[in-house]
Protein backbone atom coordinates (compact mmCIF):
# COMPACT_ATOMS: atom_id res chain seq x y z
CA UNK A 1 -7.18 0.23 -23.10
CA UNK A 2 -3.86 -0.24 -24.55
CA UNK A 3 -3.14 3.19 -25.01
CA UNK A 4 -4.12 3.99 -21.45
CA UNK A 5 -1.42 1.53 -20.09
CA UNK A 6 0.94 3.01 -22.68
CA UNK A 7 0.68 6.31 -20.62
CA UNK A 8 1.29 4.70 -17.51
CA UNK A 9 5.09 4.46 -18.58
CA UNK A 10 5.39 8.02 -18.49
CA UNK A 11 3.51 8.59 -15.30
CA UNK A 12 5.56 9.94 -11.95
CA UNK A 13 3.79 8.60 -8.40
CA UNK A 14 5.28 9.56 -5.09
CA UNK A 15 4.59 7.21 -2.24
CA UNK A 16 4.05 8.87 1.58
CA UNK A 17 4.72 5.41 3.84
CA UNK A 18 5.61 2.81 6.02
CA UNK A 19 8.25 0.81 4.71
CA UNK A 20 9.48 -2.27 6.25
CA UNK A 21 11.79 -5.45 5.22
CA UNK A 22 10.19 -8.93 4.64
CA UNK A 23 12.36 -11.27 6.16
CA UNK A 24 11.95 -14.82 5.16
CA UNK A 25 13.62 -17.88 6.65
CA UNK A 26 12.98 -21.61 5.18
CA UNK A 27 13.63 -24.34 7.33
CA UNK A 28 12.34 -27.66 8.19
CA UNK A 29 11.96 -29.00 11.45
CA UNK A 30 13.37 -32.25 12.37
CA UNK A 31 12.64 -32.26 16.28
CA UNK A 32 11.40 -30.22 19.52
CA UNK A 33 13.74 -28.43 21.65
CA UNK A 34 14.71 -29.39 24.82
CA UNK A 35 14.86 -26.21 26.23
CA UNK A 36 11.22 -25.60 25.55
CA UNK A 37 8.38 -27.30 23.81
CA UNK A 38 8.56 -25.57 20.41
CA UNK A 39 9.90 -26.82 17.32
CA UNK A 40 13.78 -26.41 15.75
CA UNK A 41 13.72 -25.06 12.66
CA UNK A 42 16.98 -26.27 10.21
CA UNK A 43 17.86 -23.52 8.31
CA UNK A 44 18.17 -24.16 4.45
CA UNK A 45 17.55 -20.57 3.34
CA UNK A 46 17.54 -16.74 3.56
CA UNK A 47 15.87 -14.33 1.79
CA UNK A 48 14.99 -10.25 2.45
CA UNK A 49 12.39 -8.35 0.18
CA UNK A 50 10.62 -5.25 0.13
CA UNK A 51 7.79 -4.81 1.81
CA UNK A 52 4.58 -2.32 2.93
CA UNK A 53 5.14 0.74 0.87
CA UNK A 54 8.30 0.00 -1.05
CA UNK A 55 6.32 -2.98 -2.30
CA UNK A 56 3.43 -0.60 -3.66
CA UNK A 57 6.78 1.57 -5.40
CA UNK A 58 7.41 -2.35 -6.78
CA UNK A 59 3.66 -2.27 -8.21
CA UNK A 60 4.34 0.97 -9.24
CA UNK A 61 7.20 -0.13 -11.48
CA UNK A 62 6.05 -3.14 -12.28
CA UNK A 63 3.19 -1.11 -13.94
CA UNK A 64 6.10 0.97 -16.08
CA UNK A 65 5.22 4.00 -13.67
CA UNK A 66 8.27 5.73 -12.13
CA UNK A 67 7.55 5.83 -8.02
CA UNK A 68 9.45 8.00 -5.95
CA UNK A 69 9.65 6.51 -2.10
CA UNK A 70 9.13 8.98 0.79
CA UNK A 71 10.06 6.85 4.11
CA UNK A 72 11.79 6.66 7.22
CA UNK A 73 14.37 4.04 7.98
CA UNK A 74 16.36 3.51 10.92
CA UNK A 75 20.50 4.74 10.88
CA UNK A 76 20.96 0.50 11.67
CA UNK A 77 22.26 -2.37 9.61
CA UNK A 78 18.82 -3.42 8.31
CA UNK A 79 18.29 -0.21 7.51
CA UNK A 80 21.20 -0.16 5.14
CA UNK A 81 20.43 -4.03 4.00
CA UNK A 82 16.75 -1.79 2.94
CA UNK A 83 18.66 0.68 1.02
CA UNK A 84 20.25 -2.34 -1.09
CA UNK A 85 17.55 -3.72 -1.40
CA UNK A 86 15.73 -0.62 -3.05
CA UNK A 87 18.98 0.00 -5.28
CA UNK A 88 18.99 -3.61 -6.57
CA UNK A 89 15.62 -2.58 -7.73
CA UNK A 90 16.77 0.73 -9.46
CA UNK A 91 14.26 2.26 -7.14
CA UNK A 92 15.18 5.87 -5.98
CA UNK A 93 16.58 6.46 -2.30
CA UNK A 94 16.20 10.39 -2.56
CA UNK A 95 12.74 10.11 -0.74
CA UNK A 96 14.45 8.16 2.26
CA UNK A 97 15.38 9.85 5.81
CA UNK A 98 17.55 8.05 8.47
CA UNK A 99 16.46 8.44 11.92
CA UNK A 100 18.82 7.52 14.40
CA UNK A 101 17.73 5.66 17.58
CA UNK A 102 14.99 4.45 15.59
CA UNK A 103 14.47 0.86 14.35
CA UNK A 104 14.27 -0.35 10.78
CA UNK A 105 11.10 -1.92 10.60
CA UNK A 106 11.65 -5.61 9.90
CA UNK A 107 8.90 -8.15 10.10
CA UNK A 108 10.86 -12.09 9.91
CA UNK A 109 8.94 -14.88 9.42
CA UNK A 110 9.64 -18.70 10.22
CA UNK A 111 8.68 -21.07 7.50
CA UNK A 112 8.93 -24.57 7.79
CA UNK A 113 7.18 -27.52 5.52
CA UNK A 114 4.91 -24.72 3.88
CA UNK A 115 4.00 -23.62 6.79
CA UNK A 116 4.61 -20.28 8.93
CA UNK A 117 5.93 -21.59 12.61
CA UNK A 118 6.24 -17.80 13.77
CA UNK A 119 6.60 -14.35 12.51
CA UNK A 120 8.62 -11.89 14.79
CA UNK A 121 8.15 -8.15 14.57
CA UNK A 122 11.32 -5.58 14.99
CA UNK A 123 10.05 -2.35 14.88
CA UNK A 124 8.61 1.38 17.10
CA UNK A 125 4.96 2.72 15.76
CA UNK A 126 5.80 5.85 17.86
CA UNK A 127 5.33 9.08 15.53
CA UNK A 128 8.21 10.88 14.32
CA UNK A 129 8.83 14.19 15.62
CA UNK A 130 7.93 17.39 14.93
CA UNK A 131 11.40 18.42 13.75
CA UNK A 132 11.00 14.85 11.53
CA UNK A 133 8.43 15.56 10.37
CA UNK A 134 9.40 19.00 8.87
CA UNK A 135 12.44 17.07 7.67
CA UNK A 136 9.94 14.98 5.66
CA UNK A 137 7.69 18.06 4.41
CA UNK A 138 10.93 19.39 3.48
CA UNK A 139 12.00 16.38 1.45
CA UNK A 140 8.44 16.01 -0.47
CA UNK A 141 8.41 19.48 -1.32
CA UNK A 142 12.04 19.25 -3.02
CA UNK A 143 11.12 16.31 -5.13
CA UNK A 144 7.79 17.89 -5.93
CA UNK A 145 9.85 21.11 -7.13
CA UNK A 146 12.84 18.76 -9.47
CA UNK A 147 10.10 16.28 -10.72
CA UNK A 148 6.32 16.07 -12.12
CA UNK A 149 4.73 14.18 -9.91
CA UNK A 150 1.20 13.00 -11.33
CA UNK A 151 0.17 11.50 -8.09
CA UNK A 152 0.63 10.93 -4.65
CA UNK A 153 0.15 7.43 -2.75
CA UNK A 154 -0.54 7.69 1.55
CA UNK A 155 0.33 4.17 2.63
CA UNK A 156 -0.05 4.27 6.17
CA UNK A 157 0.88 1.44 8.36
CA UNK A 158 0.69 3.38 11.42
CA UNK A 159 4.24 2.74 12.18
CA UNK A 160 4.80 6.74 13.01
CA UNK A 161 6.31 8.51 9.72
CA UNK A 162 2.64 9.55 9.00
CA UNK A 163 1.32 12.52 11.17
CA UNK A 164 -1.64 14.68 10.88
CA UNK A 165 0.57 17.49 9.89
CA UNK A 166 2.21 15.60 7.09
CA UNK A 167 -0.87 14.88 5.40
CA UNK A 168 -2.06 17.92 5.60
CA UNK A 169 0.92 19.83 4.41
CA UNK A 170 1.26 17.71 1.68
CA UNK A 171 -2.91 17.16 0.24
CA UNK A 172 -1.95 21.48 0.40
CA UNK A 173 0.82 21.02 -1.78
CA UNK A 174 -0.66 18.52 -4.09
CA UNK A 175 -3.82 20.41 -4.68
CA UNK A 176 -1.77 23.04 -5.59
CA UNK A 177 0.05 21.47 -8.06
CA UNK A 178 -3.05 19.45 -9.59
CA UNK A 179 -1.77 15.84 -7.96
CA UNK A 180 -4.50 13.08 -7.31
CA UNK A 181 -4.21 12.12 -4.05
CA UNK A 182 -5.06 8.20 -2.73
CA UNK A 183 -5.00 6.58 0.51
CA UNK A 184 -4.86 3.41 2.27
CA UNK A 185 -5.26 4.29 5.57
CA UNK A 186 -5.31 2.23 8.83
CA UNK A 187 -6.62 3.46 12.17
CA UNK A 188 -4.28 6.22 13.58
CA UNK A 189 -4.66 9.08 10.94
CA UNK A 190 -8.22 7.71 9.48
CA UNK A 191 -9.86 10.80 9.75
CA UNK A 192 -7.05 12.90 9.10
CA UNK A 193 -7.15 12.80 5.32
CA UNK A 194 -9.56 15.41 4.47
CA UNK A 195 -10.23 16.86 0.67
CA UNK A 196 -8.23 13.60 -1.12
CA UNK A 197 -9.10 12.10 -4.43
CA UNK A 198 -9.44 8.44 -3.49
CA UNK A 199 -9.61 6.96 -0.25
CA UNK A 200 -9.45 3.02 -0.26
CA UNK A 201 -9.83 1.22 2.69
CA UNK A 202 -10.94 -2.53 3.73
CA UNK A 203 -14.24 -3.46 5.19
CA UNK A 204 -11.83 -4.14 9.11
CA UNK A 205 -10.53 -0.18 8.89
CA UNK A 206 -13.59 1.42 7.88
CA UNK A 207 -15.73 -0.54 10.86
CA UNK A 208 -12.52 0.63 13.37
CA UNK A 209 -12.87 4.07 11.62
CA UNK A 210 -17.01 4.56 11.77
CA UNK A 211 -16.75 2.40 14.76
CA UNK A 212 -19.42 0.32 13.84
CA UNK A 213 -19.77 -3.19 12.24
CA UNK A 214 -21.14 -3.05 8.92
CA UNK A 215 -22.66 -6.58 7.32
CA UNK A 216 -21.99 -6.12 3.39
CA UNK A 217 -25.19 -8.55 3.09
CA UNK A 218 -27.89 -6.01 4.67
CA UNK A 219 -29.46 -3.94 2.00
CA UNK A 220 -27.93 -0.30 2.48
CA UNK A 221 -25.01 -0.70 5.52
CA UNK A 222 -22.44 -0.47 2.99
CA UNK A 223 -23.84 2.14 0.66
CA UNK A 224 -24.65 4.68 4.05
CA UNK A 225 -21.34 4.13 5.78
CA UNK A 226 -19.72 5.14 2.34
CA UNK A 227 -21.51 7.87 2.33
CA UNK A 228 -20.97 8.79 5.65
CA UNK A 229 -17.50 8.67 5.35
CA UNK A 230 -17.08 10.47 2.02
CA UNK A 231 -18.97 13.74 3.63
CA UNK A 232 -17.19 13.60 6.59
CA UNK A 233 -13.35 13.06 4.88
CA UNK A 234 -14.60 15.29 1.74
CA UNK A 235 -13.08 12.76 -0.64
CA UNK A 236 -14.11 13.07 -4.10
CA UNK A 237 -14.64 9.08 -3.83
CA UNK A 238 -14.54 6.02 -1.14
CA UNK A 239 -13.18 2.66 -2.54
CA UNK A 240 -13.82 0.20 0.24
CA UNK A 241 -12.58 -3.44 -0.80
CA UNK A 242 -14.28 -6.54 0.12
CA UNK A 243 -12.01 -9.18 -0.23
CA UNK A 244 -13.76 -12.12 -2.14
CA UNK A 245 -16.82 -9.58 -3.08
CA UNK A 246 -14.83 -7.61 -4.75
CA UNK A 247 -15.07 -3.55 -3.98
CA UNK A 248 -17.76 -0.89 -3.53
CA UNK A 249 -17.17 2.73 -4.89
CA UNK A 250 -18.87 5.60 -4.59
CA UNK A 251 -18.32 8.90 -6.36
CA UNK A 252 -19.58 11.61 -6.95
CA UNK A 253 -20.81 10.51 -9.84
CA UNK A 254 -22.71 7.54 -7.95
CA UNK A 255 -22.49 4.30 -6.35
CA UNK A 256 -21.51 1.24 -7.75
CA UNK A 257 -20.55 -2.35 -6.65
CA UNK A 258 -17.81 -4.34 -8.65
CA UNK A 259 -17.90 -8.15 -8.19
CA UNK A 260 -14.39 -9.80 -7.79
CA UNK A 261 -13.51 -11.97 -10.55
CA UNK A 262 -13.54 -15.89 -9.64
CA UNK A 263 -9.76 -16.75 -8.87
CA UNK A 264 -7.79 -19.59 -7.27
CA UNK A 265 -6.72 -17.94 -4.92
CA UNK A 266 -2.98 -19.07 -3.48
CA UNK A 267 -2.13 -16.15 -0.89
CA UNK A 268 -4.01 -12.31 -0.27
CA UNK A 269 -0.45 -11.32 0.95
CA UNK A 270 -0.34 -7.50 -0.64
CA UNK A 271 -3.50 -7.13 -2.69
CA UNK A 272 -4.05 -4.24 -1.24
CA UNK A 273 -0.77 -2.54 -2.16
CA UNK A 274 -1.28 -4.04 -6.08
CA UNK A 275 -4.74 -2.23 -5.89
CA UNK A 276 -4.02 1.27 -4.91
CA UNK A 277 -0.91 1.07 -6.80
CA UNK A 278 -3.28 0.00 -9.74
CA UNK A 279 -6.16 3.03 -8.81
CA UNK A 280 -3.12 5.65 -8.37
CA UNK A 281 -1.84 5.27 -12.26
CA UNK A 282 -5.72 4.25 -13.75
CA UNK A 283 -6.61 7.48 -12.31
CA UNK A 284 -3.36 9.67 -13.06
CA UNK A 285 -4.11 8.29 -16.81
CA UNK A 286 -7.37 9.74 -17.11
CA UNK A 287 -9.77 6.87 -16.18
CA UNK A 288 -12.98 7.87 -14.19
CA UNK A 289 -13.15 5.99 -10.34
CA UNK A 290 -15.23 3.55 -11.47
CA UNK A 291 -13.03 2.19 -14.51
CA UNK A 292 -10.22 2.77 -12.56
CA UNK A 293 -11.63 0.67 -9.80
CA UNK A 294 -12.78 -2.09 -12.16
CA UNK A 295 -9.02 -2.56 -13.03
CA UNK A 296 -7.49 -2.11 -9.27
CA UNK A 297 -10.15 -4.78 -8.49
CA UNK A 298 -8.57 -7.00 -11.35
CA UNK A 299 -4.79 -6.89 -9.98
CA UNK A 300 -5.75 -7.15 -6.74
CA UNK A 301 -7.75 -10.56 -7.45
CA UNK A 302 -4.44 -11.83 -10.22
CA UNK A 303 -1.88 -11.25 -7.39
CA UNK A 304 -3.79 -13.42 -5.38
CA UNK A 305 -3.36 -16.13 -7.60
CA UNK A 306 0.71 -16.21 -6.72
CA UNK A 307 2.04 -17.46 -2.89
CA UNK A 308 3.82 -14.24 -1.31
CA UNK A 309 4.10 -10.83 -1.84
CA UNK A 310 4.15 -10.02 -6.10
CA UNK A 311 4.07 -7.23 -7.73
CA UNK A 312 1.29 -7.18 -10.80
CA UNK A 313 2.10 -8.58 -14.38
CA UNK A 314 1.21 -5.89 -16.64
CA UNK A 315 0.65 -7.34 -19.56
CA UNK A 316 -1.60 -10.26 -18.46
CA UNK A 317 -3.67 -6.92 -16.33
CA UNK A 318 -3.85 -5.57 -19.79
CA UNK A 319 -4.97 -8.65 -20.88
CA UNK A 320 -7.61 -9.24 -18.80
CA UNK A 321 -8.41 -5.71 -18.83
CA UNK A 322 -9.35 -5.68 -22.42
CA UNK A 323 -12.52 -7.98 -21.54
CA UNK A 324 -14.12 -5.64 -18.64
């Protein structure tokens, strides 16, 4: 296993996504307003992070991979507070397109007394436009010519920058090239990613997506809807993850279901973006879908363990990987 997260540091991922800014403010709160009947919140402390896909580019890294960021951002102040942000963590901006007119998404939440009081959302989930789109095309196909790219993250958010066009350009491209493709899809574009390698999603998108609920406890719901939705997406394999029972995956090799580790868990706050970061660089390495899920379902259960958004420690995944 050791030599398999030895290759990982020489491993190139490109990440198609939403990105957004984490906004935190501490507080505590001392009395109600008279203006209203809400809380004030005494400010004590500030603090702006990475967040949606930049944070799987953070897992990425964290990893010893080398992720290359293909975004949108807004032509705004946030936008620019994003850009430091990414620079402070030597993460490449060459991926990154300023729209103008167009928000930086930036999601702020309220904390006071370990506890959130509100989160407030800044952003537009309106897709980008056709000409923005080709600007983005245009952009992945110049880092896929200057760099070898082993694989290629979708983290869709449905926050616009994602189109039907743009993934289907770009699976083109990357089967041309060889590149593993891997999704984590929400609603908008669900059944827009035809002929990828992986496509991960949680047990909420793929009921929204069949449109069906699915009970994990009935004998056979999970194992058909899988199926289902591999033949209809042509995906070489479906991870669907199951929070506290761990993840199902089916292959074309077969079907298997991978129990989730007993944790104490602190906060789920971007599992999801520690395990497809995790399944992007197993698989680029050369694991099969199942070992590769077996480890993606590690990190995502040890970054539970941690309050907030963190990316994975690799050398207590390697750890724990050694005993699977």
């Amino acid at each position: 296993m050791t030599d398999i997260f030895e290759k990982f540091n020489s491993l190139n991922v490109m990440i198609i996504g939403d990105v957004m800014m984490d906004s935190y403010i501490w507080g505590k709160v001392e009395r109600v307003s008279p203006e209203a009947p809400v809380p004030v919140v005494k400010v004590s402390k500030k603090e702006n992070r990475l967040g949606g896909a930049a944070n799987v580019a953070l897992n990425i890294q964290s990893l010893g991979g080398k992720p290359f960021i293909c975004a949108i951002i807004g032509d705004d102040k946030d936008g620019a507070e994003f850009l430091s942000l990414l620079r402070d963590q030597n993460l490449s901006e060459q991926g990154i397109l300023k729209i103008k007119e167009r928000p930086t998404t930036v999601k702020t939440r309220i904390i006071a007394h370990n506890q959130q009081i509100v989160r407030v959302d800044a952003e537009t989930d309106e897709n980008i436009s056709e000409t923005e789109t080709e600007l983005m095309i245009g952009i992945i196909k110049t880092i896929l010519a200057n760099q070898k790219i082993d694989a290629i993250i979708f983290e869709d958010y449905d926050k616009g920058l994602i189109t039907e066009k743009l993934i289907t350009e770009t699976v083109k491209l990357a089967e041309h090239k060889g590149i593993i493709t891997v999704v984590d899809p929400k609603k908008r574009n669900f059944h827009s990613y035809k002929g990828v390698h992986l496509f991960k999603p949680n047990l909420k998108e793929l009921e929204d997506g069949l449109k069906t609920v699915i009970n994990p406890s009935k004998p056979g719901q999970v194992e058909n809807s899988i199926s289902k939705l591999k033949s209809q997406l042509g995906a070489r394999a479906v991870m669907l993850t199951l929070s506290e029972k761990g993840v199902f995956i089916s292959s074309d090799q077969g079907q298997r279901h991978i129990p989730a580790h007993k944790r104490d868990i602190a906060d789920v706050s971007g599992a999801g973006d520690t395990v497809i970061a995790t399944a992007a660089l197993c698989l680029a390495a050369g694991l099969d879908e199942f070992k590769s899920s077996e480890i993606a379902n590690l990190a995502g259960g040890l970054v539970c363990e941690h309050v907030g958004v963190v990316p994975i420690d690799k050398a207590r995944l390697l750890e724990e990987s050694k005993k699977l």
